[in-house]
N, C-alpha and C. Protein backbone atom coordinates (compact mmCIF):
# COMPACT_ATOMS: atom_id res chain seq x y z
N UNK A 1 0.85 -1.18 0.00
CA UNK A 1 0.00 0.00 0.00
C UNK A 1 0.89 1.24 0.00
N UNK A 2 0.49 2.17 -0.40
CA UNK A 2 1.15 3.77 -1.13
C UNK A 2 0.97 4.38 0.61
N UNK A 3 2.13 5.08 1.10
CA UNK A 3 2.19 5.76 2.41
C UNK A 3 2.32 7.53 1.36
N UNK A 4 1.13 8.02 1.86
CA UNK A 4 1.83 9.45 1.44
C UNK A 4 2.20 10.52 2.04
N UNK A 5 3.19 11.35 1.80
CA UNK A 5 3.66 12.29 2.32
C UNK A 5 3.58 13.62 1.74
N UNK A 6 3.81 14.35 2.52
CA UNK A 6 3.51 15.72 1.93
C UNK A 6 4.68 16.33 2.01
N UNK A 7 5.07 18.14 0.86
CA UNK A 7 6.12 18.80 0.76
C UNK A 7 5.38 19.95 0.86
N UNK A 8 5.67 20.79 2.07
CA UNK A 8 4.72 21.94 2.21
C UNK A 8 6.05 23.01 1.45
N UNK A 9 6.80 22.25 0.93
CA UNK A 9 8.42 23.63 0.45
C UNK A 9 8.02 23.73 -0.84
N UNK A 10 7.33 22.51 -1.71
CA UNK A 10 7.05 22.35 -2.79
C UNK A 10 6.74 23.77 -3.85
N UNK A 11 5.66 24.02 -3.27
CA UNK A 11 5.19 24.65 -3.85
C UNK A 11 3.26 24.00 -4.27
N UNK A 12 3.37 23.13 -4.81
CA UNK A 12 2.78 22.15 -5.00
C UNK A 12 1.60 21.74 -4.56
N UNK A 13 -0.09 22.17 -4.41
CA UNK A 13 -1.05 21.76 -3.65
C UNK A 13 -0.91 20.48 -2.75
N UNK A 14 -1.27 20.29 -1.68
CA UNK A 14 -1.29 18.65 -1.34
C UNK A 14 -2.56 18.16 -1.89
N UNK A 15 -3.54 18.16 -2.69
CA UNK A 15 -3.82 17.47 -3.16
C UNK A 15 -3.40 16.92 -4.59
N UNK A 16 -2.40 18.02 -5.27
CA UNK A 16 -2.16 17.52 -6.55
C UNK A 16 -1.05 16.26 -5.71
N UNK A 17 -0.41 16.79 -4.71
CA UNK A 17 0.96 15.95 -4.43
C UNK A 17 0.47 14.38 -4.25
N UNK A 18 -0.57 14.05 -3.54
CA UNK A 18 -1.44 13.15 -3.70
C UNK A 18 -1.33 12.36 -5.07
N UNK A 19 -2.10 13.24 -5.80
CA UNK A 19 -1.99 12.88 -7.24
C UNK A 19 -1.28 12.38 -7.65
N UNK A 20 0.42 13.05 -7.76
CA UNK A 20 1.18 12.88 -8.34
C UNK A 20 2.07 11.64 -7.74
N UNK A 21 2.05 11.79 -6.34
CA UNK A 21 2.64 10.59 -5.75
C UNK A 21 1.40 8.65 -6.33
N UNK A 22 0.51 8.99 -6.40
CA UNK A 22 -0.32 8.01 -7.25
C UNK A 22 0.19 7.59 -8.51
N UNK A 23 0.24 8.41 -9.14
CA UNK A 23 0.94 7.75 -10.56
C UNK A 23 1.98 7.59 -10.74
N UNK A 24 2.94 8.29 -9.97
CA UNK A 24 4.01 7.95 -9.90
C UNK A 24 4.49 6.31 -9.15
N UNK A 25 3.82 6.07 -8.15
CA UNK A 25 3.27 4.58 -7.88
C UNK A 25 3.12 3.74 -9.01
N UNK A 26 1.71 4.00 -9.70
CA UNK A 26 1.11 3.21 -10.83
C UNK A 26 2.38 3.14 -12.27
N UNK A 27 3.13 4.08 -12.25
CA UNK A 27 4.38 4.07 -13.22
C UNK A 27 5.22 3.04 -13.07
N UNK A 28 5.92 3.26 -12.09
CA UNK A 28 6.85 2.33 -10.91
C UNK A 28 6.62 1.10 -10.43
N UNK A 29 5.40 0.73 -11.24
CA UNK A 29 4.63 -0.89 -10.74
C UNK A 29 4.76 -1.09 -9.16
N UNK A 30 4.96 0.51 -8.10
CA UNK A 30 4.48 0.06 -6.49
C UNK A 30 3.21 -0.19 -6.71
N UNK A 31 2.07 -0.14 -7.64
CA UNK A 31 0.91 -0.03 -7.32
C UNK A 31 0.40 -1.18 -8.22
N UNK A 32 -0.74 -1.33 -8.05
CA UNK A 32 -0.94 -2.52 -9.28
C UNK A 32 -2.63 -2.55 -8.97
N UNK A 33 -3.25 -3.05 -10.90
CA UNK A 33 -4.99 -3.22 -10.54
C UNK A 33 -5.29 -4.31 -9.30
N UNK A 34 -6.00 -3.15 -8.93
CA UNK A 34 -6.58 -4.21 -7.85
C UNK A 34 -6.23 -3.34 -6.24
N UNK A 35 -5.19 -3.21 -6.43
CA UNK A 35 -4.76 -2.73 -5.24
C UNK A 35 -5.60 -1.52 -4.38
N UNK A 36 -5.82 -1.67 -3.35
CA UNK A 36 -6.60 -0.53 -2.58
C UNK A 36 -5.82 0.67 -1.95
N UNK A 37 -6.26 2.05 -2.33
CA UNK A 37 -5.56 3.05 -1.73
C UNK A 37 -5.90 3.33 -0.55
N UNK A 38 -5.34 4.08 0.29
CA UNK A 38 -5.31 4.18 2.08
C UNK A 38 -6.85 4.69 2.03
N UNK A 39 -7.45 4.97 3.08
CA UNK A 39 -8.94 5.38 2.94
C UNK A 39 -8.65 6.88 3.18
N UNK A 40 -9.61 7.85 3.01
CA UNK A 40 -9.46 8.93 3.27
C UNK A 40 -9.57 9.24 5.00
N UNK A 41 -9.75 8.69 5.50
CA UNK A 41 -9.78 8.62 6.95
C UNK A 41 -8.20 8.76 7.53
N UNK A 42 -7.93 7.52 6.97
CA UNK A 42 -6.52 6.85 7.34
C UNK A 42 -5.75 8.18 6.42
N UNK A 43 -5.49 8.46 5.71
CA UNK A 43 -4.66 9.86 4.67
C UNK A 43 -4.92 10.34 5.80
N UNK A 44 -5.89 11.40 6.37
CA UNK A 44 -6.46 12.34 7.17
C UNK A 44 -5.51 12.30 8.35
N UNK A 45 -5.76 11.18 8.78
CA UNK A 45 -4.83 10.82 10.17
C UNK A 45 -3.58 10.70 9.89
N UNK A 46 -3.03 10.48 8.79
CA UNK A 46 -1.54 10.03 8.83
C UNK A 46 -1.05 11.41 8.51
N UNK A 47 -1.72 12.23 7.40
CA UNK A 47 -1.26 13.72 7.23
C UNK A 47 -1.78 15.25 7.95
N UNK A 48 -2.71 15.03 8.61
CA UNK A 48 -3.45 16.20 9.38
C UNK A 48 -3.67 16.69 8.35
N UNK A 49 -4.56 16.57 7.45
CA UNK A 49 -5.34 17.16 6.27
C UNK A 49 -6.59 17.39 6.08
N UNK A 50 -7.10 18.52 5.52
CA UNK A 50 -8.78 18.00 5.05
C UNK A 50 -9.29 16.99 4.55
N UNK A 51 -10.28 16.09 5.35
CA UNK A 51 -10.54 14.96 4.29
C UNK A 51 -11.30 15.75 2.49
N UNK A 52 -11.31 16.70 2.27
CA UNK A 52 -12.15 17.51 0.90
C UNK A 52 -10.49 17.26 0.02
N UNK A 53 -9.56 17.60 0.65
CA UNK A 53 -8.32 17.16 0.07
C UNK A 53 -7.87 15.91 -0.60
N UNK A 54 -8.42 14.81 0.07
CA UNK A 54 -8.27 13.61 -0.02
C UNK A 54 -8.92 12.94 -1.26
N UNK A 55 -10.31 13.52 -0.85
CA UNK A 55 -10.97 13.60 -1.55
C UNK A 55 -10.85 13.98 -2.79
N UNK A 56 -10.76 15.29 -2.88
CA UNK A 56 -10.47 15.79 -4.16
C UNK A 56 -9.34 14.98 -5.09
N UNK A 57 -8.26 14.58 -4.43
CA UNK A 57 -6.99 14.00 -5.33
C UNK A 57 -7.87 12.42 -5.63
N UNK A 58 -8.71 11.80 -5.08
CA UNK A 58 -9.12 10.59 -5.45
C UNK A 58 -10.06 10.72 -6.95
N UNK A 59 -11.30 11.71 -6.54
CA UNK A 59 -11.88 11.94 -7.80
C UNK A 59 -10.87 12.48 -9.13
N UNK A 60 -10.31 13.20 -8.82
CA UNK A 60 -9.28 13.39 -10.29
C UNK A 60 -8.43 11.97 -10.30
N UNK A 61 -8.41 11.45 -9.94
CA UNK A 61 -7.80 10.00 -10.43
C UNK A 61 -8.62 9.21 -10.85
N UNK A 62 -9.85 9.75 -10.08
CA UNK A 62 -10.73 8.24 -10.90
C UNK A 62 -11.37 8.83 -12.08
N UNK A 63 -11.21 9.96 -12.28
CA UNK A 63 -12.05 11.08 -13.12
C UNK A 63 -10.68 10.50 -14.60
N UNK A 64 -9.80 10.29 -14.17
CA UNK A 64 -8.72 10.10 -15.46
C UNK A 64 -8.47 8.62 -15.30
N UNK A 65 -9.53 7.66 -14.45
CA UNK A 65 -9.47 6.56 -14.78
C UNK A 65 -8.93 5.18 -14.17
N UNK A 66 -7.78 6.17 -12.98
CA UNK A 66 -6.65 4.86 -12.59
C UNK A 66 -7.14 4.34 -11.48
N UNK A 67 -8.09 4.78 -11.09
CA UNK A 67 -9.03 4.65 -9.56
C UNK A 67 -10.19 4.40 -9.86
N UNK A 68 -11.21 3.70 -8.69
CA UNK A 68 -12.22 3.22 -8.87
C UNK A 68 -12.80 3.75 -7.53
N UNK A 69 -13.52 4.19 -6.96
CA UNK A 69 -14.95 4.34 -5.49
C UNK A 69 -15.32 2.82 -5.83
N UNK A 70 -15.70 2.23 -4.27
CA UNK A 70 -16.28 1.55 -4.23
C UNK A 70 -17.24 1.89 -2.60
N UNK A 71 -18.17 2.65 -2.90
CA UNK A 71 -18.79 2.67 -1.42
C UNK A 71 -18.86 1.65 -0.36
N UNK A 72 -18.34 2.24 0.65
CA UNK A 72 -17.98 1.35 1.79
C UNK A 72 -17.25 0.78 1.91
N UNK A 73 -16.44 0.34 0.42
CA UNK A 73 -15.47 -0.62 0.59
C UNK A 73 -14.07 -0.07 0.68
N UNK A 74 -13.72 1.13 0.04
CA UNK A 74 -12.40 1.64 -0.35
C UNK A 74 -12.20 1.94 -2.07
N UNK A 75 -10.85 2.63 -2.19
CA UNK A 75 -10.96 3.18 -3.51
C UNK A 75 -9.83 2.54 -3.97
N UNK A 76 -9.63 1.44 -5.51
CA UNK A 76 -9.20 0.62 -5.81
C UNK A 76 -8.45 1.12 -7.39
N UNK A 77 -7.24 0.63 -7.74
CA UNK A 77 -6.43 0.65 -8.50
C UNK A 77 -7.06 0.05 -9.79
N UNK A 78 -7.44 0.65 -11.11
CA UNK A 78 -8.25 0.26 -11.97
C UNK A 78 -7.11 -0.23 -13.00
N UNK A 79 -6.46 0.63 -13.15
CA UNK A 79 -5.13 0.59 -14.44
C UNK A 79 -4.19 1.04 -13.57
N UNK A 80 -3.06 0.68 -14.43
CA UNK A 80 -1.37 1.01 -14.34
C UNK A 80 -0.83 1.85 -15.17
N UNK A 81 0.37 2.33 -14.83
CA UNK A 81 1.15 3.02 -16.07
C UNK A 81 2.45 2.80 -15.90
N UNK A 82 2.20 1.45 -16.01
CA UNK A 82 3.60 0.68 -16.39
C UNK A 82 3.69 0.83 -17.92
N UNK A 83 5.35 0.83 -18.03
CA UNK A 83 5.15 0.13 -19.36
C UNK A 83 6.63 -0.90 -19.67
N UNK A 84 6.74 -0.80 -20.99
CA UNK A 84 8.02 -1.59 -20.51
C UNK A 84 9.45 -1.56 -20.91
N UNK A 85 9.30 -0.39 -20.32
CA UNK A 85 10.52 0.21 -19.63
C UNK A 85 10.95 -0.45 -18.07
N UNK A 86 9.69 -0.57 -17.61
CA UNK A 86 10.00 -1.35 -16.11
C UNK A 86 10.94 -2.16 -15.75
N UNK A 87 11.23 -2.86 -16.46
CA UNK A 87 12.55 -4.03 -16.21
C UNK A 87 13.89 -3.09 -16.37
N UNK A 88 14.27 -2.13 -16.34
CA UNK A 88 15.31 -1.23 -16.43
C UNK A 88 15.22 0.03 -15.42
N UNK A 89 13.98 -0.28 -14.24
CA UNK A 89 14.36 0.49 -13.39
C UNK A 89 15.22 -0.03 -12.04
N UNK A 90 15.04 -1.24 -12.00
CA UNK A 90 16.34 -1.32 -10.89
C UNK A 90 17.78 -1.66 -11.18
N UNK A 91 17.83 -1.83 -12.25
CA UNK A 91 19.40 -1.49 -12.61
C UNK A 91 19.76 0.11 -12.49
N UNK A 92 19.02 0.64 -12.94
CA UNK A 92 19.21 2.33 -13.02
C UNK A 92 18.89 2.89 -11.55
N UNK A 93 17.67 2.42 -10.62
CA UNK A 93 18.02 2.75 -9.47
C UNK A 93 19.28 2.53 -8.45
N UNK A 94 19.73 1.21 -8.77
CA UNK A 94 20.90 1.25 -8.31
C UNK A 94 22.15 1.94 -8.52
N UNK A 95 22.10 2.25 -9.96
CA UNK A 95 22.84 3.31 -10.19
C UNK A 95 22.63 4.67 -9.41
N UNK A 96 21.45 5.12 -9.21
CA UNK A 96 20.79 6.26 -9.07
C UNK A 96 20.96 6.24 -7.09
N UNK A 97 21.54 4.97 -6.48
CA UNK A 97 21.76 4.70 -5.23
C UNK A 97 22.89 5.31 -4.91
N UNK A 98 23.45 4.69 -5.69
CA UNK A 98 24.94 4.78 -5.66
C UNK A 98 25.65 6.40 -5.95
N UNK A 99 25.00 6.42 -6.69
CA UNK A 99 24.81 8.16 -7.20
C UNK A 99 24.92 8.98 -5.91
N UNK A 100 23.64 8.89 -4.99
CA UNK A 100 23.20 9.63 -4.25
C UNK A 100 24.44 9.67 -2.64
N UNK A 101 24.70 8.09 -2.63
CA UNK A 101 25.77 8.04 -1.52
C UNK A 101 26.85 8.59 -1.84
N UNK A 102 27.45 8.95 -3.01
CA UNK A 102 28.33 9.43 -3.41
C UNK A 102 28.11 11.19 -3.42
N UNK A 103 26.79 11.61 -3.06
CA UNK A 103 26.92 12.64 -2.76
C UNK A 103 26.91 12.93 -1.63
N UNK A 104 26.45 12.09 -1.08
CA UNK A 104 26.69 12.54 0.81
C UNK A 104 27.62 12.10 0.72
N UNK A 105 28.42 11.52 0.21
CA UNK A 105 29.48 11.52 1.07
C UNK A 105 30.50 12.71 0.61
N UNK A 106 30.07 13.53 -0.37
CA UNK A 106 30.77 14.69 -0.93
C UNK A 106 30.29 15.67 0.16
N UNK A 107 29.01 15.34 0.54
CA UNK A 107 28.71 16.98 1.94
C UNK A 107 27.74 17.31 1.53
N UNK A 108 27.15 16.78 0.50
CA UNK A 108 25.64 17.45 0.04
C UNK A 108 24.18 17.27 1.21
N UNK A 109 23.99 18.26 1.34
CA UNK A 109 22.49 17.78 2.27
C UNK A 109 21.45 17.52 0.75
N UNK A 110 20.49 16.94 1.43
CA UNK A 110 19.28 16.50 0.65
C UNK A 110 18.93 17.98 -0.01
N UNK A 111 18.93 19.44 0.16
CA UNK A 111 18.23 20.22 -0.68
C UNK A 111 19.32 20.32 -2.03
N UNK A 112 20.38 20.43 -1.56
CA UNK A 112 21.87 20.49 -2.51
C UNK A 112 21.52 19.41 -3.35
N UNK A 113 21.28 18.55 -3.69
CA UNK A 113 21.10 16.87 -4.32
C UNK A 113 20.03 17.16 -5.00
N UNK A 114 19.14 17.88 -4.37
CA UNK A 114 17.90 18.31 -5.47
C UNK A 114 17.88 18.57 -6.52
N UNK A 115 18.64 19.75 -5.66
CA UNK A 115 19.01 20.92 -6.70
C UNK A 115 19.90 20.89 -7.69
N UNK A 116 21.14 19.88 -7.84
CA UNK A 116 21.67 19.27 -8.60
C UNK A 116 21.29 18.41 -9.46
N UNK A 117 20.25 17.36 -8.97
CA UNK A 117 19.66 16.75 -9.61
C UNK A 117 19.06 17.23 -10.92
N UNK A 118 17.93 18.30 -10.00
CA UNK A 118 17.08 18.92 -10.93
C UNK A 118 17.69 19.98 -12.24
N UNK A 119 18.21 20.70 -11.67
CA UNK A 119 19.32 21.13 -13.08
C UNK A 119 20.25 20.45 -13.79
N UNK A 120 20.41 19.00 -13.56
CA UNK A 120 21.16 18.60 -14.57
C UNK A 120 20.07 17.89 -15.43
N UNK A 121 18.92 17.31 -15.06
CA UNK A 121 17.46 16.66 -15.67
C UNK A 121 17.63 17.91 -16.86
N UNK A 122 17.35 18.91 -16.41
CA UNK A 122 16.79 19.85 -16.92
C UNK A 122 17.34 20.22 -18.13
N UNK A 123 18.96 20.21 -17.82
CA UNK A 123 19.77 20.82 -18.90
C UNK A 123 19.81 19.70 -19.97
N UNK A 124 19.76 18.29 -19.21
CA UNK A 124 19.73 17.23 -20.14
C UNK A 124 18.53 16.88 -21.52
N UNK A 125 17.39 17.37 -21.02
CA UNK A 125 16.10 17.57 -21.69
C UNK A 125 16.31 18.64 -22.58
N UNK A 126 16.93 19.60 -22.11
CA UNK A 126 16.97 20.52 -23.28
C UNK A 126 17.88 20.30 -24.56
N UNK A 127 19.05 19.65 -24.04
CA UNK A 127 19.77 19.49 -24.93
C UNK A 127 19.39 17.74 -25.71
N UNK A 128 18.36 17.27 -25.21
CA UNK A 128 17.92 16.56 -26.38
C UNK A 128 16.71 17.16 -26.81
N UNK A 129 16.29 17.61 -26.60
CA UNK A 129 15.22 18.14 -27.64
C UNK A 129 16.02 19.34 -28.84
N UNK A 130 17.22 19.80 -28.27
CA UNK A 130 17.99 20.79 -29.12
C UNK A 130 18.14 20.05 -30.67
């Protein structure tokens, strides 16, 4: 089952973060049809949130399909967004492990690593689409 967390630095609504932590699940094959998401109760309690929050990020998921309501019962994993590429993410996470220890151990705190991260993604995208 998907534990979610919130980034109040983000920028980012917590309910899109919701969202986004969902498919990003359903990408990553953590999630799979069938599978049941936390209840909005249980979200509520684990994040001190509005349940209208909870809410809201469930209907736009099921509104685009990957979620299902089932009254009374819980809200259930309809589709995936796997594809198959999947068999090449834990070779690359391990890379992407190894990566990261190698920056702590350079002195980077977690915002530094981000931020590195994220501008080299960035510059990399541009220069393939160049």
């Amino acid at each position: 089952m998907i534990e979610f967390h919130l980034d109040g630095r983000s920028g980012v609504s917590p309910y899109q973060q919701l969202v986004q932590q969902v498919r990003r699940a359903l990408r990553l094959g953590l999630l799979s049809e069938g599978d049941q998401l936390p209840t909005v109760k249980d979200v509520v309690g684990q994040l001190a949130i509005n349940p209208n929050t909870v809410s809201k990020a469930y209907r736009e998921l099921e509104l685009e399909g990957l979620v299902a309501a089932r009254p009374g019962v819980g809200t259930f994993v309809t589709r995936t967004l796997t594809d198959n590429t999947l068999a090449a993410h834990g070779p690359l996470r391990a890379d992407l492990e190894r990566w990261l220890a190698k920056a702590r151990r350079a002195g980077l705190d977690e915002d530094s690593i981000e931020a590195l991260f994220d501008s080299t993604f960035r510059s990399a995208l541009r220069e393939e689409t160049a």
